[in-house]
C-alpha atoms as a PDB file:
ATOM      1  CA  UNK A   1      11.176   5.132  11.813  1.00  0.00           C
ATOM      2  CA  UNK A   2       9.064   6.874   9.452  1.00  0.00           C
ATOM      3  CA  UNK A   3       9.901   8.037   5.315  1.00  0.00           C
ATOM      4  CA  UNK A   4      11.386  11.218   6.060  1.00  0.00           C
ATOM      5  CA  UNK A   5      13.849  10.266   9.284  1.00  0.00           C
ATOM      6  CA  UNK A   6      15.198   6.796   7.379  1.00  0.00           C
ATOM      7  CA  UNK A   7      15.501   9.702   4.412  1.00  0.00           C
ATOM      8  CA  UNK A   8      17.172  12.319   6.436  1.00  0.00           C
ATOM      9  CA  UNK A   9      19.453   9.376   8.064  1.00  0.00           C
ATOM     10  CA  UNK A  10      20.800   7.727   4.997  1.00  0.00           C
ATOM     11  CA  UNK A  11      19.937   9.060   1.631  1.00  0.00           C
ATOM     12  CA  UNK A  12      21.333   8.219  -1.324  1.00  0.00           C
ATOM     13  CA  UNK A  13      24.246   6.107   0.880  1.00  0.00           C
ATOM     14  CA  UNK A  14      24.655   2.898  -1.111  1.00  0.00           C
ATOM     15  CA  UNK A  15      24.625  -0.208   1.539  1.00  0.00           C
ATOM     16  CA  UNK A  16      27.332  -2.086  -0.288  1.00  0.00           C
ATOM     17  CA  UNK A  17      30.225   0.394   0.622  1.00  0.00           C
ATOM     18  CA  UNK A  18      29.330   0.336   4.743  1.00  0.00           C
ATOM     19  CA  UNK A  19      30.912  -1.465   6.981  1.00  0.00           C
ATOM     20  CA  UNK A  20      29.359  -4.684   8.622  1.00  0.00           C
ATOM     21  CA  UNK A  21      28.291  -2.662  11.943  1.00  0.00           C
ATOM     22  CA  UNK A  22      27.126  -0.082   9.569  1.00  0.00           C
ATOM     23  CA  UNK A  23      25.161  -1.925   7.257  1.00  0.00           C
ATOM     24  CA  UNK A  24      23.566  -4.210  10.137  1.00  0.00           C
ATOM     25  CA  UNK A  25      22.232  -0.464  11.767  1.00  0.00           C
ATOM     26  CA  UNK A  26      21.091   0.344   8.034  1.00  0.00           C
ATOM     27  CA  UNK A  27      19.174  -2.966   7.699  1.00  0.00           C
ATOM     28  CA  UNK A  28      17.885  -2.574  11.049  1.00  0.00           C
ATOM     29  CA  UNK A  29      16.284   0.714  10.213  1.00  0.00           C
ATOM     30  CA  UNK A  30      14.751  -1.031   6.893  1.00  0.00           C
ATOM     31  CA  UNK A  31      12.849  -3.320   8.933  1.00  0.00           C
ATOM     32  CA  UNK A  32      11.838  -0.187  11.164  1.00  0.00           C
ATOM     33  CA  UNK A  33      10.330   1.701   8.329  1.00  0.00           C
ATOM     34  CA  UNK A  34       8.827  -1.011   6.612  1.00  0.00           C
ATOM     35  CA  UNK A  35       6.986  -2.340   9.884  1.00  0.00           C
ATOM     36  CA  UNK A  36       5.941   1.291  10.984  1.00  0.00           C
ATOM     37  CA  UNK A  37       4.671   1.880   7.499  1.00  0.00           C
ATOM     38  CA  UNK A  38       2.560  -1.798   7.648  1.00  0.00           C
ATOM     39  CA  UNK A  39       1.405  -4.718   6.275  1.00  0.00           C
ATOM     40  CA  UNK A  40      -0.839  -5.118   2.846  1.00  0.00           C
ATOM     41  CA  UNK A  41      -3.743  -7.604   3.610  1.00  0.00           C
ATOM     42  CA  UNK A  42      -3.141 -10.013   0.750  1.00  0.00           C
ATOM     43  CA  UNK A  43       0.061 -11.931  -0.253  1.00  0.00           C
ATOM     44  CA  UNK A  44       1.354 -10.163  -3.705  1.00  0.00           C
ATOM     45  CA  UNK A  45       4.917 -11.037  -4.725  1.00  0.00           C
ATOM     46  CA  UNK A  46       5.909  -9.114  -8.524  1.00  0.00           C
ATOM     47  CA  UNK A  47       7.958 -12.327  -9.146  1.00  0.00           C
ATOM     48  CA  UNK A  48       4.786 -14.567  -9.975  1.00  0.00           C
ATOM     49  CA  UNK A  49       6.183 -15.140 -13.728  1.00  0.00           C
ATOM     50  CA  UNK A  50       9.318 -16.630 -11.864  1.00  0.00           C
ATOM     51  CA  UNK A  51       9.299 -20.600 -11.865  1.00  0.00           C
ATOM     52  CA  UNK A  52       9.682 -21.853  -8.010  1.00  0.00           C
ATOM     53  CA  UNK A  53       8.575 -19.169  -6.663  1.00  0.00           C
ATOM     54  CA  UNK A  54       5.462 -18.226  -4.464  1.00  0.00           C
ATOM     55  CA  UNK A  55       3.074 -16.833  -7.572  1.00  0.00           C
ATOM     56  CA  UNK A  56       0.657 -19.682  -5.658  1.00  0.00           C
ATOM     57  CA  UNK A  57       0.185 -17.798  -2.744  1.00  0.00           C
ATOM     58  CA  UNK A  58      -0.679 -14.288  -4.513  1.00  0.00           C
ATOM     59  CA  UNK A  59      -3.838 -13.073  -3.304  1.00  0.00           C
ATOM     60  CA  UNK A  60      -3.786 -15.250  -0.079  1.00  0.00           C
ATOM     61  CA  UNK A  61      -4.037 -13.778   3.058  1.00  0.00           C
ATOM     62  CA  UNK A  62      -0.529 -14.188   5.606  1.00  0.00           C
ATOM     63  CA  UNK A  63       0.215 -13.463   9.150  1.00  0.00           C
ATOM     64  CA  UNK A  64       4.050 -11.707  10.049  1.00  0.00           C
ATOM     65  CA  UNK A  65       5.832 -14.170  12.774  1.00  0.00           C
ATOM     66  CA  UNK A  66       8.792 -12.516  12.615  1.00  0.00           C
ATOM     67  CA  UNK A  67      12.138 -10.575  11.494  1.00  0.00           C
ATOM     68  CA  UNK A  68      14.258 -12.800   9.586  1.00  0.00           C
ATOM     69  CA  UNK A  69      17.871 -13.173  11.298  1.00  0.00           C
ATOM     70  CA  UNK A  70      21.055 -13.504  10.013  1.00  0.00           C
ATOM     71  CA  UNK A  71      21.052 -17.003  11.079  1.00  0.00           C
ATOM     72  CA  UNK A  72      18.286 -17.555   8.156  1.00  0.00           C
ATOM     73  CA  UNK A  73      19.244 -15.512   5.686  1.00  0.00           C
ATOM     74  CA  UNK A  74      22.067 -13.321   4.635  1.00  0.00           C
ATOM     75  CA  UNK A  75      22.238  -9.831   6.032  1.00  0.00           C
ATOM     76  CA  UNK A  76      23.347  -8.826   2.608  1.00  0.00           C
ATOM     77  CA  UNK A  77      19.306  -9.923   1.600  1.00  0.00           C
ATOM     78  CA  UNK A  78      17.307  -8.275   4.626  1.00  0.00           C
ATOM     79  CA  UNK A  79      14.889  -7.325   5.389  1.00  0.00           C
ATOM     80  CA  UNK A  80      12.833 -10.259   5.423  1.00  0.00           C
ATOM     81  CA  UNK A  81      10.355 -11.581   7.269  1.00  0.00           C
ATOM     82  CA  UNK A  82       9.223 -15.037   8.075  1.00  0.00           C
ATOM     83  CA  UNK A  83       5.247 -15.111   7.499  1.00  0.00           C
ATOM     84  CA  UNK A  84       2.488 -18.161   7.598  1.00  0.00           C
ATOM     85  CA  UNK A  85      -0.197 -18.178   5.119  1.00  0.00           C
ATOM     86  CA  UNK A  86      -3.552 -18.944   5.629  1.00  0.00           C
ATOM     87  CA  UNK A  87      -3.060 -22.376   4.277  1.00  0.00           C
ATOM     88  CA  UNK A  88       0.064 -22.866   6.905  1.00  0.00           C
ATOM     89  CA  UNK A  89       2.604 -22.426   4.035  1.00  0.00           C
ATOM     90  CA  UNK A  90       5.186 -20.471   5.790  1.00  0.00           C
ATOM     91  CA  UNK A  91       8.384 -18.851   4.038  1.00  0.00           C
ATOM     92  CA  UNK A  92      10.128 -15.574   3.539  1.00  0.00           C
ATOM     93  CA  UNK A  93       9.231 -12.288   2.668  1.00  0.00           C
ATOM     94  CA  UNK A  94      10.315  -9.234   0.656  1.00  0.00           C
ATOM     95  CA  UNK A  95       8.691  -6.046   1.256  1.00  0.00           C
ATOM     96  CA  UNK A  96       7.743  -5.727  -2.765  1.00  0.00           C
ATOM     97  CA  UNK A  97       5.861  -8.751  -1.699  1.00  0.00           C
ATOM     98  CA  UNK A  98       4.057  -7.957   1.823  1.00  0.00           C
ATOM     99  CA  UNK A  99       5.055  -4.097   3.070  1.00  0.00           C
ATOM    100  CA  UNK A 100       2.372  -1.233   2.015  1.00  0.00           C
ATOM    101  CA  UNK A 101       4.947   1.329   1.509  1.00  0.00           C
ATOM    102  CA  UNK A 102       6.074  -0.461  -1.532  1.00  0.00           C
ATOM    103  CA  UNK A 103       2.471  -1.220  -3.201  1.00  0.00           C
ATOM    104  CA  UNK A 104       1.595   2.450  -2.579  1.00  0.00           C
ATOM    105  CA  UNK A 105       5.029   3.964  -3.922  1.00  0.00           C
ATOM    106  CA  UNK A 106       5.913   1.137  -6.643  1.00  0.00           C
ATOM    107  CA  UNK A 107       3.293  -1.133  -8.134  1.00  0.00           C
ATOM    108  CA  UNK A 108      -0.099   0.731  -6.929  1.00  0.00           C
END
């Protein structure tokens, strides 16, 4: 799913008013456009100045396993993916942190 079908799809709908089948469908189509619209290169999360979280891995290189599931994580969260750094860390993934779409439109 590319920009301007996810656009034409849902627009300005606002997730938290859909219904559970509707909002897993709306989630699913996240994870369409962000994987059709790739992958930056090099780990960088905009939540570096937060303690605990994965500031440490910034600049490191990661591999995508695979789609989160709701087992993991709450659908509420998705998307998400499960990635392994070069070191072998391995955790989860926002698309501010790993999805080119969001470094080209948001933080360059």
């Amino acid at each position: 799913m590319n920009t301007e079908e996810f656009e034409k799809k849902w627009g300005e709908i606002d997730p938290y008013y859909l219904s559970d089948d509707e909002l897993t469908e709306f989630k699913n189509d996240c994870f369409s456009l962000y994987e059709e619209t790739g992958f930056i290169e090099k780990f960088d999360s905009p939540y570096d100045d937060i303690g605990g979280g994965l500031h440490e891995h910034n600049g490191m290189r990661f591999e995508v396993i695979r789609r989160a599931t709701e087992e993991e994580c709450d659908l509420e969260a998705m998307p998400l993916w499960f990635v392994r750094f070069e070191n072998g860390d391995e955790a989860y993934c926002y698309p501010e942190e790993i999805c080119k779409i969001e470094h080209k439109e948001g933080r360059g």
